[in-house]
Protein backbone atom coordinates (compact mmCIF):
# COMPACT_ATOMS: atom_id res chain seq x y z
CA UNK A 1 -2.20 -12.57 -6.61
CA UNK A 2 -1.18 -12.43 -10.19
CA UNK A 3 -2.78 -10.23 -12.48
CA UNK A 4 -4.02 -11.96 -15.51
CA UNK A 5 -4.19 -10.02 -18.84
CA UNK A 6 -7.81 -9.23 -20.25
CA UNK A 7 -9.40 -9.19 -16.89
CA UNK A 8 -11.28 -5.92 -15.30
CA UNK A 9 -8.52 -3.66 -13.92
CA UNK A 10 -8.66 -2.49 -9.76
CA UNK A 11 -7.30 0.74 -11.47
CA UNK A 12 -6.56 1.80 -14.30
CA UNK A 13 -4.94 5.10 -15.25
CA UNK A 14 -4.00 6.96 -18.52
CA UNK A 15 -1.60 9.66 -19.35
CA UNK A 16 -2.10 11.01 -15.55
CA UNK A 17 -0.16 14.87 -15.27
CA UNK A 18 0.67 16.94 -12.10
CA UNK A 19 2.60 19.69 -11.57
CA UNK A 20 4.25 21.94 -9.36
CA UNK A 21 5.14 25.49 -9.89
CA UNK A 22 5.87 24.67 -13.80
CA UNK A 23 7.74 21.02 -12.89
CA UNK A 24 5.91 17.90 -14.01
CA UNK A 25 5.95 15.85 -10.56
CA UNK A 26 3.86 13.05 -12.58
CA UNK A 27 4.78 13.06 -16.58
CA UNK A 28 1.65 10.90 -18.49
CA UNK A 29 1.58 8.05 -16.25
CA UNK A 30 0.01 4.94 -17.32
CA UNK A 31 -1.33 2.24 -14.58
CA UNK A 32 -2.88 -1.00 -14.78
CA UNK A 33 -3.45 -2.84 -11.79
CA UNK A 34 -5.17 -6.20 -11.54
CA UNK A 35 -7.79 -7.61 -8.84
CA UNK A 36 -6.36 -8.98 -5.91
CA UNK A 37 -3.19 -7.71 -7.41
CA UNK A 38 -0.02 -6.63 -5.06
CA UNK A 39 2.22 -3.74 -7.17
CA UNK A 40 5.39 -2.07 -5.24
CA UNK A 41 6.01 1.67 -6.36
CA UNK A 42 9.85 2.12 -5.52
CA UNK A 43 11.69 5.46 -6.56
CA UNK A 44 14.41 8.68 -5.07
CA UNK A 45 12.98 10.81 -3.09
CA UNK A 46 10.70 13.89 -4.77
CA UNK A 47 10.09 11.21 -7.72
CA UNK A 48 6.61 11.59 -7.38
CA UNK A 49 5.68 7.92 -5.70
CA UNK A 50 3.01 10.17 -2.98
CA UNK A 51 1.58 11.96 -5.44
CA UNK A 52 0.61 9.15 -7.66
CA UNK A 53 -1.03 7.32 -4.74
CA UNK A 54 -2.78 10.88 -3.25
CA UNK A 55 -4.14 11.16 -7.21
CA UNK A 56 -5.37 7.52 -6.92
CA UNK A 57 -7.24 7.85 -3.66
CA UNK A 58 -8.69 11.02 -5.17
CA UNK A 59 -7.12 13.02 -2.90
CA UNK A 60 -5.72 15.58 -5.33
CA UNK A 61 -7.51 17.88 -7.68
CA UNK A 62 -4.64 18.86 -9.44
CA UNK A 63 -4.08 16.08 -10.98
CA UNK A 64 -5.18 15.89 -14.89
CA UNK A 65 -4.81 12.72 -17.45
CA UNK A 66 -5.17 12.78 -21.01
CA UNK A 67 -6.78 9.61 -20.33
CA UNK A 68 -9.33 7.58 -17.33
CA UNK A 69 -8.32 7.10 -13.96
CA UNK A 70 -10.91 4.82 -12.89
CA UNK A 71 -10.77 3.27 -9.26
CA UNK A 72 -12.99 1.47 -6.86
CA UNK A 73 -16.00 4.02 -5.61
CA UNK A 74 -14.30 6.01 -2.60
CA UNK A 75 -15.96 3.39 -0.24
CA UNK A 76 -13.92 0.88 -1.67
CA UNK A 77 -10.68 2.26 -1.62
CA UNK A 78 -8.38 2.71 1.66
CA UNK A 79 -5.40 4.42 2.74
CA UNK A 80 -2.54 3.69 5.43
CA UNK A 81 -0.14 5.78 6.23
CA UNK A 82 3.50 5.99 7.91
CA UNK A 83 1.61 7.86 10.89
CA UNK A 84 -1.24 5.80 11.92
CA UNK A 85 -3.63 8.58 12.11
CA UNK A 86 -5.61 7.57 15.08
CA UNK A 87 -7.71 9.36 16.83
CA UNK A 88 -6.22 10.04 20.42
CA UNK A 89 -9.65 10.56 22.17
CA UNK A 90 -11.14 7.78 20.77
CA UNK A 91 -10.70 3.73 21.96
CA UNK A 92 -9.39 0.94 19.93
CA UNK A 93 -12.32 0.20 18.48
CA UNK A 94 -13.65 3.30 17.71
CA UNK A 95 -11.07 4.21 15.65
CA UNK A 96 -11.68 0.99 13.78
CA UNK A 97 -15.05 1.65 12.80
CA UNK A 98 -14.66 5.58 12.07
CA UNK A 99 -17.24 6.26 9.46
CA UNK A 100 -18.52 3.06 9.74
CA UNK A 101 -22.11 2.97 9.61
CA UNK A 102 -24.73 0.36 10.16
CA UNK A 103 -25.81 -1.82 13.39
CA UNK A 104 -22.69 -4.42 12.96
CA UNK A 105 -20.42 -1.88 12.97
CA UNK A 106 -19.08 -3.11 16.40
CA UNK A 107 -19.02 -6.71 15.57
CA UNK A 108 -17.12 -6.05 12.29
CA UNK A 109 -14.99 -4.11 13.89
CA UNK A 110 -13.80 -6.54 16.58
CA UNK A 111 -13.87 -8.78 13.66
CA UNK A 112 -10.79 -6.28 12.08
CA UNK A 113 -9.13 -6.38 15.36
CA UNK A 114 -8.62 -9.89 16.22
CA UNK A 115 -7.39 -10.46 12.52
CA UNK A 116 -4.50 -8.25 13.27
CA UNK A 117 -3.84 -9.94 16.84
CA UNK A 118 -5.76 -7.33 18.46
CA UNK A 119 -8.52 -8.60 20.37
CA UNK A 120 -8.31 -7.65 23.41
CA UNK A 121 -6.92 -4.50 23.17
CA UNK A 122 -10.58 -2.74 21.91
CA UNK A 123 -11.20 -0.73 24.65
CA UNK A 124 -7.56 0.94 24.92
CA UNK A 125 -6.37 4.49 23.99
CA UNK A 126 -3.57 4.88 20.90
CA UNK A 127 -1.69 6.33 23.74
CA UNK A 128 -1.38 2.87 25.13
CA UNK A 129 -0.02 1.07 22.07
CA UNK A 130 3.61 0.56 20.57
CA UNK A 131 4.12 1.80 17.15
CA UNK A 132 3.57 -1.49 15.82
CA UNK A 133 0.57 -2.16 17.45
CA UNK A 134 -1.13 1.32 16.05
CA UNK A 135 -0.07 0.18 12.48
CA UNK A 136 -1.92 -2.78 13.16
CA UNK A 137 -5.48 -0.48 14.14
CA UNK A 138 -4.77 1.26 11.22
CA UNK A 139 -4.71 -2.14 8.92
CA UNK A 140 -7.96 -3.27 10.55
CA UNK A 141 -9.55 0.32 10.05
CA UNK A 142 -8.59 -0.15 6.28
CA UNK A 143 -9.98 -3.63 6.19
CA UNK A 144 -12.86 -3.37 7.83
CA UNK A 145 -14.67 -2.63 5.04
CA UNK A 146 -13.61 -4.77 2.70
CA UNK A 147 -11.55 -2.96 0.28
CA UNK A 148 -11.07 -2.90 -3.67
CA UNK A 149 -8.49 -0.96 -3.44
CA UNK A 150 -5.76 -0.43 -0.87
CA UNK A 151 -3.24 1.98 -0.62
CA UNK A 152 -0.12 2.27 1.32
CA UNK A 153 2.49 4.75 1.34
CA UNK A 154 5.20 3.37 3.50
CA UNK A 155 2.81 2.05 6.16
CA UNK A 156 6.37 0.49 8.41
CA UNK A 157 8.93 3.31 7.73
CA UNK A 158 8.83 4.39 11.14
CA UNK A 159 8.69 0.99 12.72
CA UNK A 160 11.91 -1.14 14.13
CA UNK A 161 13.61 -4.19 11.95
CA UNK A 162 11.65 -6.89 14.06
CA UNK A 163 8.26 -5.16 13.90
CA UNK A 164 8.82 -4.99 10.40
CA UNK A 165 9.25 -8.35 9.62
CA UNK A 166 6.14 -9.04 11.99
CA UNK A 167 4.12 -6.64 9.93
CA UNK A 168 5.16 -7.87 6.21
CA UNK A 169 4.14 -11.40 7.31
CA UNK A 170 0.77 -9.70 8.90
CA UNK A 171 0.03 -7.94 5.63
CA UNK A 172 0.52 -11.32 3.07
CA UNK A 173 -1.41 -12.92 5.53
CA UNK A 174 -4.44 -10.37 5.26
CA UNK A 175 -4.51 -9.70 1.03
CA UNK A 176 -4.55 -13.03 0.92
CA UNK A 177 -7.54 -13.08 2.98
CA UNK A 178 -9.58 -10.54 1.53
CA UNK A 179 -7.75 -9.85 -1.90
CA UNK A 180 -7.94 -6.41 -2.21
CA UNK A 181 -5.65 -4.88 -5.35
CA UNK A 182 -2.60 -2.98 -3.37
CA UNK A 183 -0.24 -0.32 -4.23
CA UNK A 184 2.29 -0.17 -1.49
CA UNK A 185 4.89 2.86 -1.60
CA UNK A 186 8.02 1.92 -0.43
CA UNK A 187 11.76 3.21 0.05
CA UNK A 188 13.25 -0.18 0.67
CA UNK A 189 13.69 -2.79 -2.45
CA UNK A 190 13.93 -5.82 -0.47
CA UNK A 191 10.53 -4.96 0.84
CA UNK A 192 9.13 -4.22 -2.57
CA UNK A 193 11.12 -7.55 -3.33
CA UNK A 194 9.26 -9.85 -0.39
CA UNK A 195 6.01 -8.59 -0.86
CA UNK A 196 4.77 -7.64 -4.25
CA UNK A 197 3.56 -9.37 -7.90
CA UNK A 198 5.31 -6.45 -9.45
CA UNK A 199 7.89 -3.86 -8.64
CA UNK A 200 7.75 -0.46 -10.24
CA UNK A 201 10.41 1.99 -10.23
CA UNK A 202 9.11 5.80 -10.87
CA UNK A 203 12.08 8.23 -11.36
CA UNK A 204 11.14 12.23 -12.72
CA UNK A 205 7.52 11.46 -13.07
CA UNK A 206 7.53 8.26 -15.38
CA UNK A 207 7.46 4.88 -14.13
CA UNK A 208 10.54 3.59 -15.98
CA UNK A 209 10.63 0.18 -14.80
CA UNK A 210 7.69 -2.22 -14.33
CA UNK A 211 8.92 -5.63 -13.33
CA UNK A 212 6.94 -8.81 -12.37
CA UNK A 213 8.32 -10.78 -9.21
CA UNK A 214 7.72 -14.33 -10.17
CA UNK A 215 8.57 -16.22 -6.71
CA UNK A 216 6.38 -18.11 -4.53
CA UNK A 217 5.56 -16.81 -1.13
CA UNK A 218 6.99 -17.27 1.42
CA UNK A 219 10.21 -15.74 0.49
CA UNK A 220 13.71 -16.09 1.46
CA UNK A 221 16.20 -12.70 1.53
CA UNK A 222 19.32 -15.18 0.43
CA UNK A 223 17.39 -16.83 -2.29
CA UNK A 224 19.46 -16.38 -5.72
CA UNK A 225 16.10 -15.59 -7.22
CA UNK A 226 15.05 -12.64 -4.98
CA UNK A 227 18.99 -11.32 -4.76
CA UNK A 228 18.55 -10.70 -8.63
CA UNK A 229 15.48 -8.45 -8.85
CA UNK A 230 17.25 -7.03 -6.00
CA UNK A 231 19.94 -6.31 -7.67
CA UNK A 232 18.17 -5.15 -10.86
CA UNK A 233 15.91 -2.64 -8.79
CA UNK A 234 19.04 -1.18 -7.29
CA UNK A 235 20.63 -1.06 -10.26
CA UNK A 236 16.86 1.23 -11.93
CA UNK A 237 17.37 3.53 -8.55
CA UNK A 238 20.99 4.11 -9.19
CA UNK A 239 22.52 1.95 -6.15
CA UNK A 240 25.41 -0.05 -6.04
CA UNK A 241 24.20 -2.75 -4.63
CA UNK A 242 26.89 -4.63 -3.39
């Protein structure tokens, strides 16, 4: 999923501002991100990482740039949250195909939920599902229309160490599939680490670090490779990381 230089960007953003009650949340950021391109946005908390994707999925009109901020056409962007965001009076697959228009609607959307090993579980309330399992809707929903663009903002937070692991090898599996350009906002390097083309590190509005991941997939926590951008992200957030 490597970007290469010179070809059309998924986004591209110049000199982006926002700020809050006379504090510059986002400081003249700059963003390129490639086609099919995976980019992890690590960085404190309050550093700005939400704001930056809510201001890419146009989703705040605060936000000024002395420059473009070009995207996909809001069709072709999608967002996942922490929370899942179903709808609890709607089924399965009705949350799937929310918006969805057009008589396949249905068969796409079945399509979306056996990808993410959910095939039989269409005609079931969000009530009925684990927290894992609603993440998973959530990814199909997103997918289901094939995406340019997809944006995360710490889509497993709030899920256990197992589902986790479950979920990170779900989500390679499916940008590799349908190769949308991701931003994923994260809290946790080594998931930034196992996951992305490039790591950056945002700290008081500026992204300060910008570092490309060069390791095959899969990858392996105890690899001498992976423990060094480790270490080196760390070291941007201010952890010790021994």
């Amino acid at each position: 999923m490597a970007a290469d230089v010179g070809r059309l960007s998924a986004v591209r953003a110049g000199g982006l501002t926002r700020g809050y009650h006379g504090r510059a949340v986002l400081d003249g950021i700059d963003l390129d991100i490639a086609p099919g391109e995976f980019v992890a946005l690590l960085g404190r908390s309050g550093s700005g990482k939400t704001t930056l994707l809510r201001a890419l999925a146009g989703l705040d009109a605060g936000v000024a740039g002395s420059g473009a901020l070009r995207c996909p056409e809001p069709s072709r962007v999608a967002v996942v949250f922490q929370d899942s965001r179903l709808l609890p009076w709607a089924r399965v697959l009705d949350n799937v195909i929310l918006g969805l228009d057009g008589p396949r609607a249905r068969e796409l959307g079945r399509a979306a939920l056996a990808e993410v090993g959910l095939a039989d579980r269409e005609r079931a309330w969000p009530s009925e599902l684990s927290g894992g399992e609603q993440q998973r809707v959530a990814l199909a929903r997103s997918l289901v229309r094939e995406p340019r663009l997809l944006l995360a903002d710490e889509p497993f937070g709030a899920l256990d160490a197992l589902t986790r692991i479950r979920m990170h090898a779900l989500l390679r599996q499916l940008c590799r599939r349908h190769r949308p350009a991701v931003l994923l906002v994260t809290h946790d390097v080594d998931e930034a680490v196992l996951l992305a083309d490039r790591v950056l590190v945002l700290d008081a509005g500026s992204i300060v670090v910008d570092r490309r991941i060069d390791l095959g997939q899969p990858r392996a926590h105890g690899d001498p490779a992976f423990l060094a951008h480790r270490e080196k992200l760390l070291d941007a957030l201010g952890v010790d990381g021994s």
